[in-house]
C-alpha atoms as a PDB file:
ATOM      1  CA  UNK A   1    -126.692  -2.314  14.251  1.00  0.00           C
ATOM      2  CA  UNK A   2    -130.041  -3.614  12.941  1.00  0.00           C
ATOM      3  CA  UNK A   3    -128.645  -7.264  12.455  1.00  0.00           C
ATOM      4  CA  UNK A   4    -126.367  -7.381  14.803  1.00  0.00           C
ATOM      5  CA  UNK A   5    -129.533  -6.840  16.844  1.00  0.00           C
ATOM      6  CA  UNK A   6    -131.734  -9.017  14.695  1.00  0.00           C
ATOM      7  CA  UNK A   7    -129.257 -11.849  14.808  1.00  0.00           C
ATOM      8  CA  UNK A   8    -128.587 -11.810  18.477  1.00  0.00           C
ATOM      9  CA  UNK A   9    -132.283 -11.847  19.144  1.00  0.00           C
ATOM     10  CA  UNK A  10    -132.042 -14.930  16.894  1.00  0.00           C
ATOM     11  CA  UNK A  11    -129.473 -16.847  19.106  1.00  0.00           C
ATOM     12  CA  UNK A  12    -131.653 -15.863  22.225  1.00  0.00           C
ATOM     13  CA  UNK A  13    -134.246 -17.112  20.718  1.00  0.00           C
ATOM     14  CA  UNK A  14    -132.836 -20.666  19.461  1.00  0.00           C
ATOM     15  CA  UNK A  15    -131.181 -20.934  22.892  1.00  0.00           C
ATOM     16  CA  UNK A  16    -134.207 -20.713  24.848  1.00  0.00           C
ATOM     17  CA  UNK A  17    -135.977 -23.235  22.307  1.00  0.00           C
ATOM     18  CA  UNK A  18    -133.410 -25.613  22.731  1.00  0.00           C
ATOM     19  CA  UNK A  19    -133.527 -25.481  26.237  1.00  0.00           C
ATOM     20  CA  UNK A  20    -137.495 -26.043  26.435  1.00  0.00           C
ATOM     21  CA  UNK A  21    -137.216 -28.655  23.930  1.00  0.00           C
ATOM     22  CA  UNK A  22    -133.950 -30.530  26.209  1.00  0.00           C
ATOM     23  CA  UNK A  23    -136.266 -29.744  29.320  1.00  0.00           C
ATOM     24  CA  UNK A  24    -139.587 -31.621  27.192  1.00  0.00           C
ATOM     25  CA  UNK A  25    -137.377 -34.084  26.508  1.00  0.00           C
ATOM     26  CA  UNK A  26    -136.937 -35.262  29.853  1.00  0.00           C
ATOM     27  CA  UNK A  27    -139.793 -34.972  30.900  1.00  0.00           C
ATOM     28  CA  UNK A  28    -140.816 -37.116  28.525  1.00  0.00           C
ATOM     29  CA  UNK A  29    -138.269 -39.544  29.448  1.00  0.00           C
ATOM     30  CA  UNK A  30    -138.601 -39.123  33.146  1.00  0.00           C
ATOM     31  CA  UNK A  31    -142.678 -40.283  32.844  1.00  0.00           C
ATOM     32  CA  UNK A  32    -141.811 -43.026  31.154  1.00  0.00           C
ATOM     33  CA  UNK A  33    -139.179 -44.511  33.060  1.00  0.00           C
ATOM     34  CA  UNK A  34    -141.212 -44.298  35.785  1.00  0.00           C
ATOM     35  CA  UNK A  35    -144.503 -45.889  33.787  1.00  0.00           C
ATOM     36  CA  UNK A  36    -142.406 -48.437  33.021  1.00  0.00           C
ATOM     37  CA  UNK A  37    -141.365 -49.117  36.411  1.00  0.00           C
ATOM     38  CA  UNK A  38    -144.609 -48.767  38.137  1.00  0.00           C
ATOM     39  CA  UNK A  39    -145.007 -48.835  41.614  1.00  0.00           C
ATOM     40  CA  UNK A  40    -142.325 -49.732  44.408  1.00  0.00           C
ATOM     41  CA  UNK A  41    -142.233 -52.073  46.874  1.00  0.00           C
ATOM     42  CA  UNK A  42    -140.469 -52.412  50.429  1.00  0.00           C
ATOM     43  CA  UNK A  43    -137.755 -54.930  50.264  1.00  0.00           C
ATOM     44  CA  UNK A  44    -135.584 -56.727  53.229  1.00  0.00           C
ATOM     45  CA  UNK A  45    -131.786 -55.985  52.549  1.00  0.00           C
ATOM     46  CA  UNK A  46    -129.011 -57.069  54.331  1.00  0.00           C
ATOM     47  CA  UNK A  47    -128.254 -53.952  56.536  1.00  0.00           C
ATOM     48  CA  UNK A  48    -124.479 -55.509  56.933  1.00  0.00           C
ATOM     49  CA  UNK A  49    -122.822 -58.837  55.537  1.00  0.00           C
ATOM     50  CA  UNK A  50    -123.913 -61.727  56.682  1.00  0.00           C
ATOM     51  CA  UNK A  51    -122.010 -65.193  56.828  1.00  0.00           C
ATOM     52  CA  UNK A  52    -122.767 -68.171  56.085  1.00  0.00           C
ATOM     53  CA  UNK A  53    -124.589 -70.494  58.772  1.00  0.00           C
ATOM     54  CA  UNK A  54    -125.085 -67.495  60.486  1.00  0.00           C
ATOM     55  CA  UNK A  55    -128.800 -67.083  63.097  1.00  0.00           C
ATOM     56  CA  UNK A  56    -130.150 -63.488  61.397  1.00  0.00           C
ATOM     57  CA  UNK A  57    -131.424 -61.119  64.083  1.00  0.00           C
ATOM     58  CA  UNK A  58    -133.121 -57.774  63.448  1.00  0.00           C
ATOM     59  CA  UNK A  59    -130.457 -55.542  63.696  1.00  0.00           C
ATOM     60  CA  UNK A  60    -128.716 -57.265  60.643  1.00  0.00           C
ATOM     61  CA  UNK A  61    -131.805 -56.317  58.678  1.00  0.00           C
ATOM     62  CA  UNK A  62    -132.962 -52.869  56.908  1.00  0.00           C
ATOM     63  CA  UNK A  63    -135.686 -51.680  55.033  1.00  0.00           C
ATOM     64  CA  UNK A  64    -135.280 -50.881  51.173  1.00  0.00           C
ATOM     65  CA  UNK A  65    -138.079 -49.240  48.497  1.00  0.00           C
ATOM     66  CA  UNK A  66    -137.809 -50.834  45.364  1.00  0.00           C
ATOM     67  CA  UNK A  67    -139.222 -50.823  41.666  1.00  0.00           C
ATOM     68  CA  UNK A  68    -141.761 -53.379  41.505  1.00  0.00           C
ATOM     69  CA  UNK A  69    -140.212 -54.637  38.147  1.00  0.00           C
ATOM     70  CA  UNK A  70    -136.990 -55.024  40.046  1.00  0.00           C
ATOM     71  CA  UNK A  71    -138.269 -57.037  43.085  1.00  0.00           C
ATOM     72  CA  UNK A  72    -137.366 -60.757  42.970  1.00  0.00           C
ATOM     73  CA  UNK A  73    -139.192 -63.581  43.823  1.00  0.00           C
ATOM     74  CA  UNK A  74    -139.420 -64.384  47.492  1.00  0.00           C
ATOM     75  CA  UNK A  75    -138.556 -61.871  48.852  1.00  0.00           C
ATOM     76  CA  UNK A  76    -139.725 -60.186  52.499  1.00  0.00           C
ATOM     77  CA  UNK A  77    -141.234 -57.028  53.398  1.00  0.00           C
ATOM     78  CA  UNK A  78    -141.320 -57.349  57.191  1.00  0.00           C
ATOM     79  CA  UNK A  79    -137.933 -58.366  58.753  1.00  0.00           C
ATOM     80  CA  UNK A  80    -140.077 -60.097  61.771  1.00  0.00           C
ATOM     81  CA  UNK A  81    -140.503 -63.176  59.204  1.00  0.00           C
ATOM     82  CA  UNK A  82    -136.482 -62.824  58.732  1.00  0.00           C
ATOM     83  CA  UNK A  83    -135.297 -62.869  62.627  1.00  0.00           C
ATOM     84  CA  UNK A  84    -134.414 -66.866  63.636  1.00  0.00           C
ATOM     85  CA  UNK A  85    -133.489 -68.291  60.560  1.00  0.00           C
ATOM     86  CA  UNK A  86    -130.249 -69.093  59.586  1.00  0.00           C
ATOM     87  CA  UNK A  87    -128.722 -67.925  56.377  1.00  0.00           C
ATOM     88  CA  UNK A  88    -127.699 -70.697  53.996  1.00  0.00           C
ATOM     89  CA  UNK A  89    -125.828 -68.743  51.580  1.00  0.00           C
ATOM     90  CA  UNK A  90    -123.904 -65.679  52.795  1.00  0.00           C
ATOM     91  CA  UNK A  91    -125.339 -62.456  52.260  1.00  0.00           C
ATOM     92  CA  UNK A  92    -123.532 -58.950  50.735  1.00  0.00           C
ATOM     93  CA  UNK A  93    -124.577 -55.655  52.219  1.00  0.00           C
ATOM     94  CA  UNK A  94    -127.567 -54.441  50.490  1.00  0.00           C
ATOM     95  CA  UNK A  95    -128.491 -57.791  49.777  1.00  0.00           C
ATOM     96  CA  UNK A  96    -132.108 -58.528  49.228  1.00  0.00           C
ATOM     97  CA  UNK A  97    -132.669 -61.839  51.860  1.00  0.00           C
ATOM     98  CA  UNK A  98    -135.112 -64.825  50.057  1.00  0.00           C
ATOM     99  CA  UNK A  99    -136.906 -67.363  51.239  1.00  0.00           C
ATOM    100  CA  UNK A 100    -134.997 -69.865  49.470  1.00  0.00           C
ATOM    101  CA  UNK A 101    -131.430 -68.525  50.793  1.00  0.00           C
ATOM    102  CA  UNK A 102    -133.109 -69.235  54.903  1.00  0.00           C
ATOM    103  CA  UNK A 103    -133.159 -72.212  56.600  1.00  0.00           C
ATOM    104  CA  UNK A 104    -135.297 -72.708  59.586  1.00  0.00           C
ATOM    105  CA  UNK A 105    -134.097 -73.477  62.753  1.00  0.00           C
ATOM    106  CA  UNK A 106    -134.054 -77.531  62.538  1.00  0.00           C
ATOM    107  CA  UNK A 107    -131.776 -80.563  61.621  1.00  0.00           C
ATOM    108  CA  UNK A 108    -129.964 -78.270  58.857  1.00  0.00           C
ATOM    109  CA  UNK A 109    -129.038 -75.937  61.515  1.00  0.00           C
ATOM    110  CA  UNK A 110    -128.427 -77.738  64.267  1.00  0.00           C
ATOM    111  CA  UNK A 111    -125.364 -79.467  65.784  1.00  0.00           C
ATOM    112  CA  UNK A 112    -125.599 -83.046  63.666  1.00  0.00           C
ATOM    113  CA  UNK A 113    -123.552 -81.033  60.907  1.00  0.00           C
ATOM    114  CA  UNK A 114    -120.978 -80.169  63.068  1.00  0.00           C
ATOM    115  CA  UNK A 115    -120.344 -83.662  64.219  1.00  0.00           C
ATOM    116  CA  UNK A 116    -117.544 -85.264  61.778  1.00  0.00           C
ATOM    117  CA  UNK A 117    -118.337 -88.663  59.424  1.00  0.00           C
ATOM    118  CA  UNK A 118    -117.676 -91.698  61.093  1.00  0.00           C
ATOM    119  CA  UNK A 119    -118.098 -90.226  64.791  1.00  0.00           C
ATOM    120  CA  UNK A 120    -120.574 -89.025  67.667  1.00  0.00           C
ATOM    121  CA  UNK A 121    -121.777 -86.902  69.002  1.00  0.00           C
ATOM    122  CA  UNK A 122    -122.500 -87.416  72.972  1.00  0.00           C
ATOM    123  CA  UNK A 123    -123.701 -85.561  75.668  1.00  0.00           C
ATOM    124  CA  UNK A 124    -121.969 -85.723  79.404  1.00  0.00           C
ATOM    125  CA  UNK A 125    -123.668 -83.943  82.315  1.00  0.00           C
ATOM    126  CA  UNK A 126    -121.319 -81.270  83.934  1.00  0.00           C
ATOM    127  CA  UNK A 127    -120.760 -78.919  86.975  1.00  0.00           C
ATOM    128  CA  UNK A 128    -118.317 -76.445  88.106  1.00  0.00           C
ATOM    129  CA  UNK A 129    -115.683 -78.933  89.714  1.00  0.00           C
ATOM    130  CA  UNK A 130    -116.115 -81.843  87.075  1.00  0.00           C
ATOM    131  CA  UNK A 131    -115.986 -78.900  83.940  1.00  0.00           C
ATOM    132  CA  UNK A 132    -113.435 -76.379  84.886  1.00  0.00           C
ATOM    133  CA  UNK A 133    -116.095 -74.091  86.780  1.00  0.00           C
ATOM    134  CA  UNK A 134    -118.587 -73.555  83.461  1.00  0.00           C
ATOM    135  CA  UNK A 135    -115.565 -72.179  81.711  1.00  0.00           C
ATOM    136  CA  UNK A 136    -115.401 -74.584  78.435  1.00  0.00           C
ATOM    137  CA  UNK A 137    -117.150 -72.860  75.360  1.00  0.00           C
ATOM    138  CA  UNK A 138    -118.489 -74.632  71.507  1.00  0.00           C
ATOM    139  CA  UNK A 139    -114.918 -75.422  69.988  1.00  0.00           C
ATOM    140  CA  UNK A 140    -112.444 -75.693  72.726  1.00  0.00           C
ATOM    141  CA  UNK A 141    -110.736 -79.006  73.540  1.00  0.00           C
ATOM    142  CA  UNK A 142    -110.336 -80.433  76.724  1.00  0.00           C
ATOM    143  CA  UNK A 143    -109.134 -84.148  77.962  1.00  0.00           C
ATOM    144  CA  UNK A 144    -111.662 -86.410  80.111  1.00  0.00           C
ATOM    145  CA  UNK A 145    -110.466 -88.190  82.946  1.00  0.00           C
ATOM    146  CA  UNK A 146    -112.219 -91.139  84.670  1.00  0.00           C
ATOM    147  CA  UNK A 147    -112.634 -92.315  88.160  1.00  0.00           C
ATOM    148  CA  UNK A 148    -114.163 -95.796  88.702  1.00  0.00           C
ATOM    149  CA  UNK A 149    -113.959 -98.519  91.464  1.00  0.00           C
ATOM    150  CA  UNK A 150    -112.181-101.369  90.337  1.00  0.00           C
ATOM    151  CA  UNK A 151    -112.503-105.126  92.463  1.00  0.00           C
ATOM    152  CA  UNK A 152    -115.031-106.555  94.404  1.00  0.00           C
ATOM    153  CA  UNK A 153    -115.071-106.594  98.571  1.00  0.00           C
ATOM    154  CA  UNK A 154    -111.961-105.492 100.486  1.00  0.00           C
ATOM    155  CA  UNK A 155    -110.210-105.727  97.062  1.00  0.00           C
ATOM    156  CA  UNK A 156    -112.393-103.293  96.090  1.00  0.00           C
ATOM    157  CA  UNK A 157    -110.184 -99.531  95.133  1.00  0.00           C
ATOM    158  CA  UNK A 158    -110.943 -96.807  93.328  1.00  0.00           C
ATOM    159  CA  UNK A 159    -108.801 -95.929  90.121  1.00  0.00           C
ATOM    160  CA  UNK A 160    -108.666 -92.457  88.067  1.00  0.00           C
ATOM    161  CA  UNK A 161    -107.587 -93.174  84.653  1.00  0.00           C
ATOM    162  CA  UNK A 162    -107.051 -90.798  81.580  1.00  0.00           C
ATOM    163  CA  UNK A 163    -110.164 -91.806  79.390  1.00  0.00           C
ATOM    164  CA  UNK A 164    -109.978 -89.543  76.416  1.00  0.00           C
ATOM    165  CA  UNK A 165    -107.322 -86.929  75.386  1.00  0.00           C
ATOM    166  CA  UNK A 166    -107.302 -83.858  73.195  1.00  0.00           C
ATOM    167  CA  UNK A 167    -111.769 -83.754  72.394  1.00  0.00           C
ATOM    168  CA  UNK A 168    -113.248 -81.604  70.606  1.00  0.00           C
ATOM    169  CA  UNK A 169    -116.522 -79.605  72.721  1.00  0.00           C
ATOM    170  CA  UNK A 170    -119.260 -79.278  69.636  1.00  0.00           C
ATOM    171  CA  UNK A 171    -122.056 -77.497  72.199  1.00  0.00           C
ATOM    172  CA  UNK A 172    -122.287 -76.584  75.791  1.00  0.00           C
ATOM    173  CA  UNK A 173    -125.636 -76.409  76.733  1.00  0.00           C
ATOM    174  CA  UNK A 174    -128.007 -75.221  73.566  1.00  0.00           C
ATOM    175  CA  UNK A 175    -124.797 -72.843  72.471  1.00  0.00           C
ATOM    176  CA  UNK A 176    -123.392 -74.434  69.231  1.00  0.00           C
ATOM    177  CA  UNK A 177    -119.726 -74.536  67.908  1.00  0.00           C
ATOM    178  CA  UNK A 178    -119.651 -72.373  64.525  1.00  0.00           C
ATOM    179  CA  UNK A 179    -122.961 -70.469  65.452  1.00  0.00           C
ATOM    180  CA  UNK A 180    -124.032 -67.669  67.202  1.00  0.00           C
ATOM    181  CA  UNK A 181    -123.942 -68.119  70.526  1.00  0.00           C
ATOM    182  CA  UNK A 182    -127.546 -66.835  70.797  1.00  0.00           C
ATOM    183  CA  UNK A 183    -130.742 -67.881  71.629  1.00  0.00           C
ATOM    184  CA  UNK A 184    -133.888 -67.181  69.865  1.00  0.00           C
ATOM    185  CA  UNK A 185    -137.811 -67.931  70.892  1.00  0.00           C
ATOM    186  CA  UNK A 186    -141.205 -66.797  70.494  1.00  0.00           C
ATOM    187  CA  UNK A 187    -143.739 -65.327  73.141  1.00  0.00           C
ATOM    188  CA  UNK A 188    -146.761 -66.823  73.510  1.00  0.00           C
ATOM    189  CA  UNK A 189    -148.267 -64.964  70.376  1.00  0.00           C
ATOM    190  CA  UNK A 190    -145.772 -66.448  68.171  1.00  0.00           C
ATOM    191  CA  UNK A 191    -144.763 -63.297  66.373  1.00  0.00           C
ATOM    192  CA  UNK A 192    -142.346 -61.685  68.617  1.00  0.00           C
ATOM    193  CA  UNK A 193    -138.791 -63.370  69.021  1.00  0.00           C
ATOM    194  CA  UNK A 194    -137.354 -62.409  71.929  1.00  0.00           C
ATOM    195  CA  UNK A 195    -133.349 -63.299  71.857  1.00  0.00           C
ATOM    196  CA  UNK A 196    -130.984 -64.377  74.245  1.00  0.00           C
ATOM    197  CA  UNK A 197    -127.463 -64.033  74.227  1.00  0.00           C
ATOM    198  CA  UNK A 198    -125.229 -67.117  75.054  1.00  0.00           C
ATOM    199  CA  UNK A 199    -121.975 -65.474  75.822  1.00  0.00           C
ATOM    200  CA  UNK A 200    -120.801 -66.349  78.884  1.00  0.00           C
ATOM    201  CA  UNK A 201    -123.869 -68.692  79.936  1.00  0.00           C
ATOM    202  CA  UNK A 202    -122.856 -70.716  82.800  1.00  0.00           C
ATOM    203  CA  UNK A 203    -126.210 -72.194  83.111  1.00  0.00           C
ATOM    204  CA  UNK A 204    -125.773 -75.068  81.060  1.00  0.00           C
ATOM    205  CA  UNK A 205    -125.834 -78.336  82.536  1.00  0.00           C
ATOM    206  CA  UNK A 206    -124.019 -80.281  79.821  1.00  0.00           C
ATOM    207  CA  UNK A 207    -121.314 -80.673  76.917  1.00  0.00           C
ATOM    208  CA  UNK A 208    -121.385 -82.420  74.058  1.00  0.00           C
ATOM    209  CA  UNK A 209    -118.362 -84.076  72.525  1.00  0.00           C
ATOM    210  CA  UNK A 210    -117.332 -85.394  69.469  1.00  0.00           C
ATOM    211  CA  UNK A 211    -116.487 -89.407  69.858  1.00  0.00           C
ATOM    212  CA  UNK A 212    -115.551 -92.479  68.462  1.00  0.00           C
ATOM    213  CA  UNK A 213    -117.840 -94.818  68.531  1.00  0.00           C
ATOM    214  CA  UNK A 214    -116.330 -97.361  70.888  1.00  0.00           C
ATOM    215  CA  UNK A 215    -115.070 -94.268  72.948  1.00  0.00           C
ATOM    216  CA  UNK A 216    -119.025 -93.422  72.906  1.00  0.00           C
ATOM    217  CA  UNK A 217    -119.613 -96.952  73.944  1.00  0.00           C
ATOM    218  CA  UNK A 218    -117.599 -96.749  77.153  1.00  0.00           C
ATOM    219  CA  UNK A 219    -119.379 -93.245  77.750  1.00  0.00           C
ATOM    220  CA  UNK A 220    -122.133 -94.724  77.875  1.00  0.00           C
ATOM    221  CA  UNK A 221    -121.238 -97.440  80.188  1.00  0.00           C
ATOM    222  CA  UNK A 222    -120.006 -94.772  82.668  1.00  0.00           C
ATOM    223  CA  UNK A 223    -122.849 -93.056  82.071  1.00  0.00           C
ATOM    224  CA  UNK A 224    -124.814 -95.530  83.299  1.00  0.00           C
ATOM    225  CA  UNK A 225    -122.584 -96.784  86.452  1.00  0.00           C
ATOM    226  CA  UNK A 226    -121.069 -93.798  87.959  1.00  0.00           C
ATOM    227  CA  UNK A 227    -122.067 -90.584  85.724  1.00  0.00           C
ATOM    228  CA  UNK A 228    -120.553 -88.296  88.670  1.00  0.00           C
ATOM    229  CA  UNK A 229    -117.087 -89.940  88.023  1.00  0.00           C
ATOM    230  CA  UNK A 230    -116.094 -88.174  85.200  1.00  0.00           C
ATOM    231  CA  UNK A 231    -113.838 -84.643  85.043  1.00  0.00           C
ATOM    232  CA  UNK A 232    -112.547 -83.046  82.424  1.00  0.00           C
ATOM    233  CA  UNK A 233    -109.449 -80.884  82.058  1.00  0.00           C
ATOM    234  CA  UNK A 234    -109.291 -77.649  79.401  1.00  0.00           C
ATOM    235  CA  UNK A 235    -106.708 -77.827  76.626  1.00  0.00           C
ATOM    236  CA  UNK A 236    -105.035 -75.310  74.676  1.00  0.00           C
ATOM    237  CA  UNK A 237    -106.380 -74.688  71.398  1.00  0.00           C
ATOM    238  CA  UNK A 238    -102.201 -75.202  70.115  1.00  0.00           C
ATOM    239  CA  UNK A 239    -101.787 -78.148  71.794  1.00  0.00           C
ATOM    240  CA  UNK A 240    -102.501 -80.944  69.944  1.00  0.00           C
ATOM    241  CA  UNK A 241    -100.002 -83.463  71.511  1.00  0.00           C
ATOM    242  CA  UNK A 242    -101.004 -87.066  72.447  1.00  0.00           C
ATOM    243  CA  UNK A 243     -99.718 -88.502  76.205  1.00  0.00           C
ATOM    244  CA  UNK A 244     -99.161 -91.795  75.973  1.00  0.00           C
ATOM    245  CA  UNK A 245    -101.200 -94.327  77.917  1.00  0.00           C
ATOM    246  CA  UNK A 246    -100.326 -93.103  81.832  1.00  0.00           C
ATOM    247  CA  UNK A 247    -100.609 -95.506  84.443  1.00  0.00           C
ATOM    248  CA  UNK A 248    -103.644 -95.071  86.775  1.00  0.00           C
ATOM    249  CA  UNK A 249    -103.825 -93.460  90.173  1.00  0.00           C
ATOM    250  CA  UNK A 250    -104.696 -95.083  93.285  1.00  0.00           C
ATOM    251  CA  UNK A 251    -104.801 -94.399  97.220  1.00  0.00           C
ATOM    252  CA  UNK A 252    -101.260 -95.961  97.340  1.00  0.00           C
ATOM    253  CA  UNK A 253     -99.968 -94.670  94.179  1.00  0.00           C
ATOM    254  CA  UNK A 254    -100.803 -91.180  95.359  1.00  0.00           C
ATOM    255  CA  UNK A 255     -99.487 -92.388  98.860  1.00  0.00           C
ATOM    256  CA  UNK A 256     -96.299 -93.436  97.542  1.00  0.00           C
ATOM    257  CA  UNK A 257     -95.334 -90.363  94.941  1.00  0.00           C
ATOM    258  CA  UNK A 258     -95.775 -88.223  97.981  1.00  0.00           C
ATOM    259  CA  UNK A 259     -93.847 -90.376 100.525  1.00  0.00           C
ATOM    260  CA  UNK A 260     -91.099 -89.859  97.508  1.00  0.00           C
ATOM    261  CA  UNK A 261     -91.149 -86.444  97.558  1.00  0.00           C
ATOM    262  CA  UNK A 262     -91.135 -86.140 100.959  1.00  0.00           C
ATOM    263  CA  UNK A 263     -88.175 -88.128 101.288  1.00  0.00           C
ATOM    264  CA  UNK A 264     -86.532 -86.131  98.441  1.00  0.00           C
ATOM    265  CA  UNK A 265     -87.084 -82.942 100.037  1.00  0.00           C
ATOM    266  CA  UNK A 266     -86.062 -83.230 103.472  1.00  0.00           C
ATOM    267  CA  UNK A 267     -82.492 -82.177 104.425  1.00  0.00           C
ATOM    268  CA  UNK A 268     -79.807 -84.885 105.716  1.00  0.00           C
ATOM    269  CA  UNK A 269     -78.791 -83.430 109.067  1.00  0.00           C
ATOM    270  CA  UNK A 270     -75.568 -85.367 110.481  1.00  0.00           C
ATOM    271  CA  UNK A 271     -76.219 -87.138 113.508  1.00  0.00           C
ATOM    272  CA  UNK A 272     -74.809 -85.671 116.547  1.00  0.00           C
ATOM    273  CA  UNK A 273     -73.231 -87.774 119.417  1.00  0.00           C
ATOM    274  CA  UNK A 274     -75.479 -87.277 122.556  1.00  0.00           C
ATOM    275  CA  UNK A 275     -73.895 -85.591 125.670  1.00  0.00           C
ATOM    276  CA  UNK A 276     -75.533 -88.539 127.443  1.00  0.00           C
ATOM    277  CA  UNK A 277     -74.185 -91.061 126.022  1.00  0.00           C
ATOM    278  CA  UNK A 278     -71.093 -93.066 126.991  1.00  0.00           C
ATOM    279  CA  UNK A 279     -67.866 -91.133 126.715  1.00  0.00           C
ATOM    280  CA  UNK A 280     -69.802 -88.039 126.007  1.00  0.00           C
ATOM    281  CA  UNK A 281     -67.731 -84.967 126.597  1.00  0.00           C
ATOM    282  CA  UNK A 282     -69.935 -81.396 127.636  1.00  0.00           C
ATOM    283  CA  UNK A 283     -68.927 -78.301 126.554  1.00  0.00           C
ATOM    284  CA  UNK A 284     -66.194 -77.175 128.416  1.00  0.00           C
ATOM    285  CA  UNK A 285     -64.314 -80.701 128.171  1.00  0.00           C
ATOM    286  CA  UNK A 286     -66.462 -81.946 131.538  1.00  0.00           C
ATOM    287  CA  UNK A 287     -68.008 -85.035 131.959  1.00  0.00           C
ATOM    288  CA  UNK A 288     -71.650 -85.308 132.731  1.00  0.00           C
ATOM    289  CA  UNK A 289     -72.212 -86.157 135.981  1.00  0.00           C
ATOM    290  CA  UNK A 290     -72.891 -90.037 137.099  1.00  0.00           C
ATOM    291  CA  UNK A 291     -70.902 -91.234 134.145  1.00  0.00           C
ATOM    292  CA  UNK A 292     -68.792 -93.367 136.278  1.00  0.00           C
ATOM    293  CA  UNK A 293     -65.737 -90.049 136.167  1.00  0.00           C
ATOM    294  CA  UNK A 294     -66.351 -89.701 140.077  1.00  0.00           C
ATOM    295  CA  UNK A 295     -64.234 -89.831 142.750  1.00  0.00           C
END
């Protein structure tokens, strides 16, 4: 019994040694993990993912702490220097946001990217009967119909004429195709952006379109002449067929299409003999009276 005592007392013993000396151990370990880390610093992370081309507002932002030794250059501690850029690389969830991954709002984020090599972009003023009542939004496509007076004196008429067919809207208003339809500015201090959401402005007073150059050319002609002439027509986003070149409308083409119709449209009722007229039998198989069938 004395060394089964002895020996257990032993085990107990080495047990509870190993265990301070595991404990130590980290300890040990623990301090200098975190003297070699140091102090921590508050990061900006991207709070969800973030595309590409994309204006950053504040709640896509969060706050992270992190080891000073893992910090990386340029990065931002207050998410009030984040809000109104635009990202220019997309960003993961968790993401730390640097400066060199922002753009500011300018010429890289504005609409001159969006306009396609070898065109224009132009801007046409609009209203709620000349653009489908404020309904055409950054992307859709619409066709652009022209009315102009043609001649000189009493050969003067007026002529509406398909101008433009199946054009693509880059921006109505300040609301950009393939951005956020939001708008960001500062108050008077400069630090606080106050934002504005786009979606479903009608306040905008004009569209800009994507354009050939010589189509851009007659715009501007227009433009200049008779800038209240001008109507467009919204397109479905499928429907990318070309009409070919239709023939103008006038007063009398108008005139004579619905004289057409007209004509199509009313019934042919038989003409009836009158009971008047000579020979003219009445119902009842008498003659009218004073048609010379007197005695």
């Amino acid at each position: 019994m004395g060394n089964e005592s002895k020996n257990l007392w032993i085990s107990i013993f080495a047990g509870a040694f190993a265990a301070f000396m595991i404990y130590s151990y980290a300890q040990e370990q623990r301090k200098a993990i975190k003297e070699q880390l140091g102090a921590r610093k508050v990061v900006v992370v991207a709070k969800e993912d973030i595309p590409e081309m994309t204006t950053i507002y504040d709640s896509m932002l969060e706050t992270k702490s992190v080891p000073v030794d893992f910090v990386p250059d340029g990065f931002y501690s207050n998410m009030q220097d984040i809000v109104g850029n635009v990202s220019a690389v997309p960003f993961k969830k968790g993401q730390p946001v640097l400066k060199n991954h922002l753009y500011s709002p300018g010429a890289d984020t504005g609409i001159a990217l969006q306009v396609a090599p070898s065109k224009r972009g132009i801007a046409i003023p609009v209203d709620e009967v000349r653009g489908v009542a404020k309904l055409i939004r950054p992307g859709d496509r619409i066709d652009i119909f022209v009315a102009l007076d043609i001649g000189k004196g009493a050969n003067m008429r007026r002529e509406s004429f398909l101008l433009m067919q199946n054009v693509v809207v880059l921006a109505t208003g300040v609301s950009v195709q393939n951005n956020i339809p939001r708008l960001i500015e500062y108050d008077s201090t400069g630090k606080n952006a106050i934002q504005t959401s786009l979606t479903g402005d009608t306040k905008y007073g004009t569209i800009t379109i994507e354009a050939e150059i010589k189509e851009a050319q007659d715009l501007v002609y227009i433009l200049s002449t008779s800038p209240g002439n001008i109507y467009m027509t919204l397109r479905n986003p499928t429907d990318g067929t070309l009409k070919a070149r239709l023939p103008s409308s006038t007063a009398d083409s108008i005139l004579a299409r619905a004289t057409e119709g007209n004509a199509a449209a009313a019934p042919v009722v038989p003409q009836q003999p009158s009971p008047f007229s000579s020979g003219g039998i009445l119902p009842g198989g008498n003659r009218p009276s004073g048609s010379g069938g007197g005695r």
